[in-house]
PDB file of N, CA and C in Angstrom:
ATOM      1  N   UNK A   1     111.666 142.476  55.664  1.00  0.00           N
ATOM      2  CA  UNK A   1     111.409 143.268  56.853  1.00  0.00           C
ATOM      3  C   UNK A   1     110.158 142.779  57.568  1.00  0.00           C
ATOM      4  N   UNK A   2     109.249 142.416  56.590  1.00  0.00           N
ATOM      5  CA  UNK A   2     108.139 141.826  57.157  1.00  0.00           C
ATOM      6  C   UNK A   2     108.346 140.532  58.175  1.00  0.00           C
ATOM      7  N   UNK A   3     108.950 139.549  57.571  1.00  0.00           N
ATOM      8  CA  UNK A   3     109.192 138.262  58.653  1.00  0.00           C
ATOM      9  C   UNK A   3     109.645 138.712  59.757  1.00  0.00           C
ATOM     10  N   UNK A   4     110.420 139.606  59.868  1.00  0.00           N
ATOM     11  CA  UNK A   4     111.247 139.519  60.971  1.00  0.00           C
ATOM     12  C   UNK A   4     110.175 140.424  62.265  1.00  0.00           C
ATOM     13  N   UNK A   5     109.126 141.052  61.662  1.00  0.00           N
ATOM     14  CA  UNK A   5     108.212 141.847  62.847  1.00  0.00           C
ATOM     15  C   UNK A   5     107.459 140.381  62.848  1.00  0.00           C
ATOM     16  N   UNK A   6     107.193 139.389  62.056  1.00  0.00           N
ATOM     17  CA  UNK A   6     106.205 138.508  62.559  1.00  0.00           C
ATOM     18  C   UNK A   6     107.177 137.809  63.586  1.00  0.00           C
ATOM     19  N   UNK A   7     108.070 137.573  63.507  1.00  0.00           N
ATOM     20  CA  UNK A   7     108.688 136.420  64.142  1.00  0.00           C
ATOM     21  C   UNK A   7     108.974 137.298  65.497  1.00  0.00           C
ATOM     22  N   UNK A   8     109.415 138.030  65.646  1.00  0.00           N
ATOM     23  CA  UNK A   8     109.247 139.212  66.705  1.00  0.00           C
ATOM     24  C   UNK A   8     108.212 139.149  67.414  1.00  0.00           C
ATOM     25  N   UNK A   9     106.827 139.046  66.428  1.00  0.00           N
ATOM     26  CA  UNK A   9     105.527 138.741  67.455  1.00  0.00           C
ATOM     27  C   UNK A   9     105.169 137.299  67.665  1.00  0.00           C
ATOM     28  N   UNK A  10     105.383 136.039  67.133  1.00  0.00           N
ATOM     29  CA  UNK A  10     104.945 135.063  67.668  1.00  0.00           C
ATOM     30  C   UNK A  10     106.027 135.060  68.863  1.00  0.00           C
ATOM     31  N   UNK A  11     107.815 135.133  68.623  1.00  0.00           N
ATOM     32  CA  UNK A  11     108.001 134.858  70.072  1.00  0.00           C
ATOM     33  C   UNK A  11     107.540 135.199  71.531  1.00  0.00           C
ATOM     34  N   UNK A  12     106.526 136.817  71.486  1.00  0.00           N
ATOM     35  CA  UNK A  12     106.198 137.161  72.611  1.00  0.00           C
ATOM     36  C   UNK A  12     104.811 136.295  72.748  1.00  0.00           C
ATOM     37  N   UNK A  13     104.520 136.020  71.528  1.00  0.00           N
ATOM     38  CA  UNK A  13     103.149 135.198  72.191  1.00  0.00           C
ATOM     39  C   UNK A  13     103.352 134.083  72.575  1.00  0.00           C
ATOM     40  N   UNK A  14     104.422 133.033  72.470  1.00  0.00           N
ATOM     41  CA  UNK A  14     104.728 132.047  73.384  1.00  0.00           C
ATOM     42  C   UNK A  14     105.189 132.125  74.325  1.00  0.00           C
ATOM     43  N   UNK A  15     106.043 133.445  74.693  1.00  0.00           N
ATOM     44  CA  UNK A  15     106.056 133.570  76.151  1.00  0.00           C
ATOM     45  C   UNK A  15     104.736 133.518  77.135  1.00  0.00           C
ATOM     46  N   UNK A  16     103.803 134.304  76.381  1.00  0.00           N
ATOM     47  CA  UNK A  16     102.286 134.978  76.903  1.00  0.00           C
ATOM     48  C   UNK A  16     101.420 133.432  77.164  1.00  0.00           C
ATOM     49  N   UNK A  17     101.829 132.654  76.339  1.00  0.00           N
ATOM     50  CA  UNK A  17     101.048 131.263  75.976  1.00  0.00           C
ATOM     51  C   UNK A  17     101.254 130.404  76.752  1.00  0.00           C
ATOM     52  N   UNK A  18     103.167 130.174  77.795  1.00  0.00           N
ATOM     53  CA  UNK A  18     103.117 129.563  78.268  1.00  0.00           C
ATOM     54  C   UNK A  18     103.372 130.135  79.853  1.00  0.00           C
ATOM     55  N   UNK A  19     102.927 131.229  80.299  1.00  0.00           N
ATOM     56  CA  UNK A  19     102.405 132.209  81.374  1.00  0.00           C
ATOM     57  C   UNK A  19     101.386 131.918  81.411  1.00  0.00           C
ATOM     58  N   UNK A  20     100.408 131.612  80.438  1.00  0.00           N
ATOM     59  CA  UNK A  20      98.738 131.356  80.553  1.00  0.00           C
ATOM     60  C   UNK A  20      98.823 130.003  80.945  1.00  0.00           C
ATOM     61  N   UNK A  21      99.044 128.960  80.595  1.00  0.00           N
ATOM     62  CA  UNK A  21      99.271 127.811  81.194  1.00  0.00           C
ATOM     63  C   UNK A  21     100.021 127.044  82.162  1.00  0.00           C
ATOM     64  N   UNK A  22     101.067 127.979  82.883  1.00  0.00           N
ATOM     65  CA  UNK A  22     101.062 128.162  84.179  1.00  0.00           C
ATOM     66  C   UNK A  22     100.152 127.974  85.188  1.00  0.00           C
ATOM     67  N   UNK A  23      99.408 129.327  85.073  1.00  0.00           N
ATOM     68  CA  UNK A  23      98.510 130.027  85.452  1.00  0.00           C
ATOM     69  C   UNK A  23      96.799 129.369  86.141  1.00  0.00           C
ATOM     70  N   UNK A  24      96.923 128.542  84.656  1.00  0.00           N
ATOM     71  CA  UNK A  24      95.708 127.543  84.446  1.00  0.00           C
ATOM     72  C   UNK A  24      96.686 126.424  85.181  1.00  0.00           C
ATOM     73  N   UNK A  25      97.195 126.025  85.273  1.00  0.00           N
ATOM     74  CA  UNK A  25      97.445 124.418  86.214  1.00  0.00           C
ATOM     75  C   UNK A  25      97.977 124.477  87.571  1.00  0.00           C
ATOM     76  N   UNK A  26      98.221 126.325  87.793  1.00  0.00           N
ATOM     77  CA  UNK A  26      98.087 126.609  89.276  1.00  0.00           C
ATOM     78  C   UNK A  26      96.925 127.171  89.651  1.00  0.00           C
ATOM     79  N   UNK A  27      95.499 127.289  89.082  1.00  0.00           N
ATOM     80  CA  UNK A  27      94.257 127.497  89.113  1.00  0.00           C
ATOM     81  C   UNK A  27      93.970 126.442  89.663  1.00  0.00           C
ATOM     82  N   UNK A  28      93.739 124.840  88.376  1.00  0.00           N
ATOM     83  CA  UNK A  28      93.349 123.649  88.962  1.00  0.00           C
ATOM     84  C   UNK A  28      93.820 123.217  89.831  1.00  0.00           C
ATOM     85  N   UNK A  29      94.971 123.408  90.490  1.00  0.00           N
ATOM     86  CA  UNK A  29      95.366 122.672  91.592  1.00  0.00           C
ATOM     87  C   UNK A  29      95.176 123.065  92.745  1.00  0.00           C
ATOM     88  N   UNK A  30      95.081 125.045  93.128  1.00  0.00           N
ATOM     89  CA  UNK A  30      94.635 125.402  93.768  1.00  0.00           C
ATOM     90  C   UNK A  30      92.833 125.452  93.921  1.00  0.00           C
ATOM     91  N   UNK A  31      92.240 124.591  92.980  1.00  0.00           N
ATOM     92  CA  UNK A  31      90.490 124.505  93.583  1.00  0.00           C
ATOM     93  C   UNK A  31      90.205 123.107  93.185  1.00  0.00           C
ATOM     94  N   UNK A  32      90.977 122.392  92.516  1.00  0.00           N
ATOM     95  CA  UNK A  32      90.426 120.838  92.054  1.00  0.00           C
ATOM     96  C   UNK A  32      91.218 119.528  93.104  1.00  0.00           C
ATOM     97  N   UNK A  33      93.144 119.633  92.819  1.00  0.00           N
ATOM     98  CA  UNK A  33      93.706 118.729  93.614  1.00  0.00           C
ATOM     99  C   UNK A  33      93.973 118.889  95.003  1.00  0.00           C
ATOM    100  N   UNK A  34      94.432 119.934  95.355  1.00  0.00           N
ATOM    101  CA  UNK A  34      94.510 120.581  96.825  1.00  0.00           C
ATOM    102  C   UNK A  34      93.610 120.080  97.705  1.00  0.00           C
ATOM    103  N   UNK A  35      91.753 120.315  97.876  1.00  0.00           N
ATOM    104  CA  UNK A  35      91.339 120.109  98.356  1.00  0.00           C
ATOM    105  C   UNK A  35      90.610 118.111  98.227  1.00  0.00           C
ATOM    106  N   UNK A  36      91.314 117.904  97.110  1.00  0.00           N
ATOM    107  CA  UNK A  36      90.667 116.342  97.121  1.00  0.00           C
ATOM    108  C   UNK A  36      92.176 116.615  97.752  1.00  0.00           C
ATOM    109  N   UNK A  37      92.841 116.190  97.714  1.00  0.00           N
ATOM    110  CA  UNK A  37      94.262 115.827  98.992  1.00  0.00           C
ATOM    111  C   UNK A  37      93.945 115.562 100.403  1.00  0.00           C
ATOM    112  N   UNK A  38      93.212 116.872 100.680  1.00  0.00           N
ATOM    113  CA  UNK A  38      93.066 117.031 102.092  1.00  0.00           C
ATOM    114  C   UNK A  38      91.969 116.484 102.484  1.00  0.00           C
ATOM    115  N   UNK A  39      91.120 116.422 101.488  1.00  0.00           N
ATOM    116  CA  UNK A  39      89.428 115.463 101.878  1.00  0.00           C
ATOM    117  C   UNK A  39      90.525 113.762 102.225  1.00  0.00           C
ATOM    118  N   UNK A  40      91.379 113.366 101.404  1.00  0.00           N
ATOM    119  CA  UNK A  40      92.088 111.844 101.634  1.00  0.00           C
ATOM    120  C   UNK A  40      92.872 112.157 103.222  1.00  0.00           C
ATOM    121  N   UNK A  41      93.565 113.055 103.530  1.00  0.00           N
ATOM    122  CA  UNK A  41      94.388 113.219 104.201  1.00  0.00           C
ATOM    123  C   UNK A  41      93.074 112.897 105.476  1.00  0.00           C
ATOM    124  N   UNK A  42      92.024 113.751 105.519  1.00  0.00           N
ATOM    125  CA  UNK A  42      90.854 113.300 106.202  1.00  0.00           C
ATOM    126  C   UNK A  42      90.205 112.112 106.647  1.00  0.00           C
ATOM    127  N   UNK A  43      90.317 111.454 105.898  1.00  0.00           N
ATOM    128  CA  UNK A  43      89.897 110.187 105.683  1.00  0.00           C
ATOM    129  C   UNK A  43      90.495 109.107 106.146  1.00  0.00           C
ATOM    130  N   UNK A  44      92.222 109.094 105.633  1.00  0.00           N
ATOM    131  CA  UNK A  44      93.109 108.336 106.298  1.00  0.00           C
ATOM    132  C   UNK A  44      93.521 108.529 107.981  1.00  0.00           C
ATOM    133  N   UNK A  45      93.193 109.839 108.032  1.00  0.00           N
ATOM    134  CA  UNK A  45      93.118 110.419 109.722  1.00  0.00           C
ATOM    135  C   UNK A  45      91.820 108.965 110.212  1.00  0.00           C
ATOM    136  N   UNK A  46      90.904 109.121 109.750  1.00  0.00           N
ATOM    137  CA  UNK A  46      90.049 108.750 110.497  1.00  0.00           C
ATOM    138  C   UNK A  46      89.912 107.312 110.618  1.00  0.00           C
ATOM    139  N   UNK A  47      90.441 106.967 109.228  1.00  0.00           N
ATOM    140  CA  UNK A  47      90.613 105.083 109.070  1.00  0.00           C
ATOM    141  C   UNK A  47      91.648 104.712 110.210  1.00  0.00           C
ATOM    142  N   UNK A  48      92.563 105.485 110.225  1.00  0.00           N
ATOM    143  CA  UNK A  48      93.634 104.778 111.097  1.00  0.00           C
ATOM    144  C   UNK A  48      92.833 105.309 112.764  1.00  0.00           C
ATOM    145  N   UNK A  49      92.348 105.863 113.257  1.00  0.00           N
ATOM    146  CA  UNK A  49      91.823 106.402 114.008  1.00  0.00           C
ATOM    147  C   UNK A  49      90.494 105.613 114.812  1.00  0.00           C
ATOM    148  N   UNK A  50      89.988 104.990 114.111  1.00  0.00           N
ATOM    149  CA  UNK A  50      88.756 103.598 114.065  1.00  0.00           C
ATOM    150  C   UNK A  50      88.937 103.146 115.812  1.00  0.00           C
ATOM    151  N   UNK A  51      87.669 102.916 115.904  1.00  0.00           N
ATOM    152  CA  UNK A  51      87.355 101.980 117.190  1.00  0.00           C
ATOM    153  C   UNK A  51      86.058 101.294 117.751  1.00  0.00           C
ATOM    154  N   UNK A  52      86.549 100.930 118.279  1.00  0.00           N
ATOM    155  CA  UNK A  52      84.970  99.604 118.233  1.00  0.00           C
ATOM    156  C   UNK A  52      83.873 100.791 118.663  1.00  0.00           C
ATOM    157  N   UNK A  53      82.549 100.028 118.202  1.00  0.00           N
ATOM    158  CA  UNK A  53      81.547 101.559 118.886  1.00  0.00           C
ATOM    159  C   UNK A  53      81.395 102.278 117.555  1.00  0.00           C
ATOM    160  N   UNK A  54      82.570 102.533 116.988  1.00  0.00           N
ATOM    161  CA  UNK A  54      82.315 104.096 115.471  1.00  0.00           C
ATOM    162  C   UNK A  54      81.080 103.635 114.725  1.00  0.00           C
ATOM    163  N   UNK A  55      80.246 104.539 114.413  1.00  0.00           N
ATOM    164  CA  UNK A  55      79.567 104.689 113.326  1.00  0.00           C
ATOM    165  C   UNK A  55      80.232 104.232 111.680  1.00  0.00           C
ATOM    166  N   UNK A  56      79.838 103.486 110.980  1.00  0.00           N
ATOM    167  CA  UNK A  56      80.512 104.118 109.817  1.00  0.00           C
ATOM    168  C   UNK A  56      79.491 103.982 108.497  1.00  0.00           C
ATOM    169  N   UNK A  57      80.252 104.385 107.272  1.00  0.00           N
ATOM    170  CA  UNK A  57      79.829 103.578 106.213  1.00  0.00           C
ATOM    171  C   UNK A  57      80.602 102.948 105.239  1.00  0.00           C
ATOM    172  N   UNK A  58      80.846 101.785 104.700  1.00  0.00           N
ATOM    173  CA  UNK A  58      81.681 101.003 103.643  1.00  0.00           C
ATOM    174  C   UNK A  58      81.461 101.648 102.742  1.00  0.00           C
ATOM    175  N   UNK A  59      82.028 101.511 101.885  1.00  0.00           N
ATOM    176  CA  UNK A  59      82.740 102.170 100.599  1.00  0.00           C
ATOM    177  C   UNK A  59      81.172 101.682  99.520  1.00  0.00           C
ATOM    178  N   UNK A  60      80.206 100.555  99.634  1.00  0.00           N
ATOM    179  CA  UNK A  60      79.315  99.845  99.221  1.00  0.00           C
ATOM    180  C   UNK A  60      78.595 100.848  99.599  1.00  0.00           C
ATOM    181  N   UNK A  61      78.150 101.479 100.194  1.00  0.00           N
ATOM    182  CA  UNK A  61      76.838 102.245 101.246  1.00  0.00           C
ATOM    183  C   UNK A  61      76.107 101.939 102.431  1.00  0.00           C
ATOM    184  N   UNK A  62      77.174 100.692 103.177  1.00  0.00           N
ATOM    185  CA  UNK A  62      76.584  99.876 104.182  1.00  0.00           C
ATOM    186  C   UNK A  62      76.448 100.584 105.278  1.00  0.00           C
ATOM    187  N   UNK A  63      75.693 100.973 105.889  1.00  0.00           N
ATOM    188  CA  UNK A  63      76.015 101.506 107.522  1.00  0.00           C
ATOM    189  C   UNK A  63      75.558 100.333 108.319  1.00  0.00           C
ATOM    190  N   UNK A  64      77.025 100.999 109.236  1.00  0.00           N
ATOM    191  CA  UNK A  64      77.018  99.576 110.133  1.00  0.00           C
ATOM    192  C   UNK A  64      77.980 100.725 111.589  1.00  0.00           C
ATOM    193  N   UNK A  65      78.017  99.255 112.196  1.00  0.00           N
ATOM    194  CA  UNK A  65      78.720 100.016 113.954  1.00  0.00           C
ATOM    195  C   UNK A  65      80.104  99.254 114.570  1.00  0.00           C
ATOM    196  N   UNK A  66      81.206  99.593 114.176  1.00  0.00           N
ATOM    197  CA  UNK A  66      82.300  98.761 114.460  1.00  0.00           C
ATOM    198  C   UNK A  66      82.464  98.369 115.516  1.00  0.00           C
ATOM    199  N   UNK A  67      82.665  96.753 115.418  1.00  0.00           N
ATOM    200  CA  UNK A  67      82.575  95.629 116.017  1.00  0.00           C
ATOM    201  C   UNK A  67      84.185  94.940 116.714  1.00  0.00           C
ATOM    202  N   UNK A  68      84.548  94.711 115.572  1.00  0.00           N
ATOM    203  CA  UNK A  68      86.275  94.290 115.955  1.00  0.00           C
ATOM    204  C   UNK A  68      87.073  94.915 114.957  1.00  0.00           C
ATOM    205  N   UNK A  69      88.297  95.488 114.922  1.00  0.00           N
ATOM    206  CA  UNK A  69      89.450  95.681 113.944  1.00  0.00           C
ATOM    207  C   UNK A  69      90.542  95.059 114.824  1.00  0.00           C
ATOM    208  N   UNK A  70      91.234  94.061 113.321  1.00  0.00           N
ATOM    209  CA  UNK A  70      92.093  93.399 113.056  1.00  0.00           C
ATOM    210  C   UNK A  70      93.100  94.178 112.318  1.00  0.00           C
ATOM    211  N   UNK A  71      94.158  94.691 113.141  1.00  0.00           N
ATOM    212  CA  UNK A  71      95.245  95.653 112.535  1.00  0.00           C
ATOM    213  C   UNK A  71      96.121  94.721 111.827  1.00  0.00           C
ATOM    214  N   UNK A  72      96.442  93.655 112.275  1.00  0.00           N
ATOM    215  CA  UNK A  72      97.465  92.933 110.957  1.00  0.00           C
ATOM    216  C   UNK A  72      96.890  93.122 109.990  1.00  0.00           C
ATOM    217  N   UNK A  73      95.648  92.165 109.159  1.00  0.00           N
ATOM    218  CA  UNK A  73      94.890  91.851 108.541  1.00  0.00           C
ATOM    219  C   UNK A  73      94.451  92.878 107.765  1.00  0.00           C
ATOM    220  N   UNK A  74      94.079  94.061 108.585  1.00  0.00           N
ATOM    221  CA  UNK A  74      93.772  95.668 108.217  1.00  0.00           C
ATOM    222  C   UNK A  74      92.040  95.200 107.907  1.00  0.00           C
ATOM    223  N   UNK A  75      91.427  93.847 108.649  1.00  0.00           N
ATOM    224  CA  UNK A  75      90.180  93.970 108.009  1.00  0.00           C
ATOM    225  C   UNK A  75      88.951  94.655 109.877  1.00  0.00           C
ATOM    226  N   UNK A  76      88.073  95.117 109.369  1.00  0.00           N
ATOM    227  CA  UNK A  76      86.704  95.766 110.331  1.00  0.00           C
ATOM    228  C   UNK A  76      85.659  95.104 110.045  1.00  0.00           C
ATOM    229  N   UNK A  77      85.238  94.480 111.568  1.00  0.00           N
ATOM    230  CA  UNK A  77      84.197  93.581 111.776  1.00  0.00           C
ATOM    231  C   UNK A  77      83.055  94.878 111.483  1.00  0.00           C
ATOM    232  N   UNK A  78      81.816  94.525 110.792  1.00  0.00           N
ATOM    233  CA  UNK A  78      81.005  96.043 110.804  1.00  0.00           C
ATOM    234  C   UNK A  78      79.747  95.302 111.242  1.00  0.00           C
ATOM    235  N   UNK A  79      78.831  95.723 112.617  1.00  0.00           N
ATOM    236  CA  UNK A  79      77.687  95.077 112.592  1.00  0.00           C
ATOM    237  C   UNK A  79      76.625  95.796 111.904  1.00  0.00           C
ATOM    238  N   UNK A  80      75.676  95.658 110.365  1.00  0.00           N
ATOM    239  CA  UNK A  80      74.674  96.459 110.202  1.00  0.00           C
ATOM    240  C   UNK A  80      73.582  95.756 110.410  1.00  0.00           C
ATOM    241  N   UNK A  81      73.299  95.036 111.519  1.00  0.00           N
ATOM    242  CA  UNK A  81      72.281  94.356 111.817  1.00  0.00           C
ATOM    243  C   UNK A  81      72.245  93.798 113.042  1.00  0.00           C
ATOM    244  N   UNK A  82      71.439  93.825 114.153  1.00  0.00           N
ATOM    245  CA  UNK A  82      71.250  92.955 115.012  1.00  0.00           C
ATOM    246  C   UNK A  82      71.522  91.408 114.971  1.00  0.00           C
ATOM    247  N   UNK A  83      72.929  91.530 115.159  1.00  0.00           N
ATOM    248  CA  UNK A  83      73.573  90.096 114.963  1.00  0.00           C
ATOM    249  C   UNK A  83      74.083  89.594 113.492  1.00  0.00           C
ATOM    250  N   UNK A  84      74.149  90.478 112.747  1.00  0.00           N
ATOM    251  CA  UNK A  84      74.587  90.631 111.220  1.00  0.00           C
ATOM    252  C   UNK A  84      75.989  91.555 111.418  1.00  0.00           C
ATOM    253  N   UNK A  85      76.982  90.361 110.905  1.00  0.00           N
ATOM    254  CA  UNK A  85      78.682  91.136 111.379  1.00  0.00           C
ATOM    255  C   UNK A  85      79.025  90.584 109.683  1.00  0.00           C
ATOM    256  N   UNK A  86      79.670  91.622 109.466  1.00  0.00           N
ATOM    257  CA  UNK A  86      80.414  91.557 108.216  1.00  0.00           C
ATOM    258  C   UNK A  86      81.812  92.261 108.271  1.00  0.00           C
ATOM    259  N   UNK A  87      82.765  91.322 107.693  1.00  0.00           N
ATOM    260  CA  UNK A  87      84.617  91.801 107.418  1.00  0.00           C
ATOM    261  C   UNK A  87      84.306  92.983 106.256  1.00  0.00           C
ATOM    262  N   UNK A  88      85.237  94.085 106.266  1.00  0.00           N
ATOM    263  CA  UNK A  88      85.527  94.727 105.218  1.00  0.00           C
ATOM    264  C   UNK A  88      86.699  95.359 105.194  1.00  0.00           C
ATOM    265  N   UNK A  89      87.562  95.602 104.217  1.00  0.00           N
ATOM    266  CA  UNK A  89      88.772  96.263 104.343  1.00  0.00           C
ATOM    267  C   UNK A  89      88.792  97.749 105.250  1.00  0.00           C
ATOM    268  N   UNK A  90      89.667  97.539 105.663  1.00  0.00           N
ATOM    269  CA  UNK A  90      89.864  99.206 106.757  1.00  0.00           C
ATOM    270  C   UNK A  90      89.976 100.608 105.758  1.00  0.00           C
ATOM    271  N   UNK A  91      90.273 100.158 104.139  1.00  0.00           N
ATOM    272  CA  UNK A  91      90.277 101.181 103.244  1.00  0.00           C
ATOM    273  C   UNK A  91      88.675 101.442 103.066  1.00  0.00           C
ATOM    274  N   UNK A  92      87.984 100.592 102.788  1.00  0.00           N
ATOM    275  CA  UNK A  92      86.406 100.785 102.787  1.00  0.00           C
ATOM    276  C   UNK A  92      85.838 101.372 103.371  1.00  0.00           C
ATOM    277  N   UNK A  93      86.010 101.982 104.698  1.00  0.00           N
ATOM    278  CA  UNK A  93      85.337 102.291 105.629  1.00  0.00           C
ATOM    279  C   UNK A  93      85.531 103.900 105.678  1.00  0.00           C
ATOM    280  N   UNK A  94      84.406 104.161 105.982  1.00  0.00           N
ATOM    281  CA  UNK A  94      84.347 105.858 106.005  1.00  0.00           C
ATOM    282  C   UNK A  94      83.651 106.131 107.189  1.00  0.00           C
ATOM    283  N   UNK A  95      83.823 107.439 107.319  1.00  0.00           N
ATOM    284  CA  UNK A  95      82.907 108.212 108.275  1.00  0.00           C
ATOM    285  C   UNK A  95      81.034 107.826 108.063  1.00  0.00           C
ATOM    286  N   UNK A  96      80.353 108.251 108.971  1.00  0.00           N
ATOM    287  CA  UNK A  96      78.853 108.172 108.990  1.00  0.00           C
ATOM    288  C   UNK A  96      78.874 109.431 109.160  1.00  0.00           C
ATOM    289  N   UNK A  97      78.004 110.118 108.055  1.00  0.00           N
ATOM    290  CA  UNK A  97      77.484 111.413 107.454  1.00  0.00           C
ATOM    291  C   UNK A  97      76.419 112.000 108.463  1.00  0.00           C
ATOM    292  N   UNK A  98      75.399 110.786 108.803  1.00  0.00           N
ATOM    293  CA  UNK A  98      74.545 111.045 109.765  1.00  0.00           C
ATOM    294  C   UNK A  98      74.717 111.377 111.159  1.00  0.00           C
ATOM    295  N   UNK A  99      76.189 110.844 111.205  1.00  0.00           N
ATOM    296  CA  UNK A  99      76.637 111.208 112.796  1.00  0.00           C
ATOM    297  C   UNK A  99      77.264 112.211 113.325  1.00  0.00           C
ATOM    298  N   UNK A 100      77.793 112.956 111.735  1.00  0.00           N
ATOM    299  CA  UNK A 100      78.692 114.100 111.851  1.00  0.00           C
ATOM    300  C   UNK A 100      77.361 115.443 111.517  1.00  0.00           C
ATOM    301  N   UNK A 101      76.352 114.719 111.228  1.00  0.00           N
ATOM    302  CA  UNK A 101      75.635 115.913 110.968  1.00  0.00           C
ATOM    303  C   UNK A 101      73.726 115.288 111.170  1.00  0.00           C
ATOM    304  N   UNK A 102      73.636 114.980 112.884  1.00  0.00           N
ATOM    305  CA  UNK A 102      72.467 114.736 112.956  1.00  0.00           C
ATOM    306  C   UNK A 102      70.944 114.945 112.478  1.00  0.00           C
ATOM    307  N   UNK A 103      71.187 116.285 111.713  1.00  0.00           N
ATOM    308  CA  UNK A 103      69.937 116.872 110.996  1.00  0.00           C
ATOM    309  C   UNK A 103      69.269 116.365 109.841  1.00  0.00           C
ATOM    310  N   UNK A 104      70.434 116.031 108.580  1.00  0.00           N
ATOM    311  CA  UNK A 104      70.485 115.356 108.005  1.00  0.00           C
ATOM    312  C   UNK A 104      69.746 114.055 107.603  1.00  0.00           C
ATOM    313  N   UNK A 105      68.715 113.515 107.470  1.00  0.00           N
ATOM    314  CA  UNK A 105      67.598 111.873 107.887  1.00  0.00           C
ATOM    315  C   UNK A 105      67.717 111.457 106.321  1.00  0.00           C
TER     316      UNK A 105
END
C-alpha cells in the first residue's frame, strides 16, 4: 500500500518539475534572448543603413568617419585620422556611442 502512495507522489512531482522548467526557459528568454535579438536586429538596421559622413566604431574600438562603402565586397573605408583610411568589414562596424549620446566624453 505504501509504494503505490509513493509512486502516486513522485508522478505529481514530475509534472510540477517539468512546469518549473518551462517556466524557467520562458523567464530566460523573456529577459536574456529576446532583448539580445533585438539589440542585433538594431544593429543590422543600422549596418545596412551606413553612409558616407556616419560616425562609427569597429568592432576593435576604432572610431573613425565613413569614407567609402563597397556593397559587393561588403567592406567600409573608415577615416580615424586626418588622412588615415582603413577597410573593415561592414559586420565590424557599429554605431558611435558618443554621437547617440553627446554627454557622454
Amino acid at each position: 500500500m505504501n509504494t503505490i502512495l509513493l509512486q502516486a507522489a513522485q508522478g505529481g512531482g514530475g509534472m510540477s518539475m517539468i512546469i518549473m522548467m518551462v517556466l524557467l526557459f520562458a523567464i530566460m528568454w523573456f529577459f536574456m534572448i529576446r532583448p539580445q535579438q533585438k539589440k542585433q536586429k538594431e544593429i543590422r538596421a543600422f549596418q545596412n543603413a551606413l553612409a558616407e559622413g556616419t560616425r562609427v566604431v569597429t568592432g576593435g574600438g576604432i572610431y573613425g568617419t565613413v569614407k567609402r562603402i563597397e556593397i559587393e565586397t561588403g567592406k567600409v573605408s573608415v577615416e580615424i585620422a586626418k588622412g588615415v583610411v582603413i577597410e573593415v568589414d561592414k559586420n565590424y562596424v557599429f554605431a558611435d556611442a558618443n554621437a547617440a549620446n553627446p554627454a557622454v566624453k
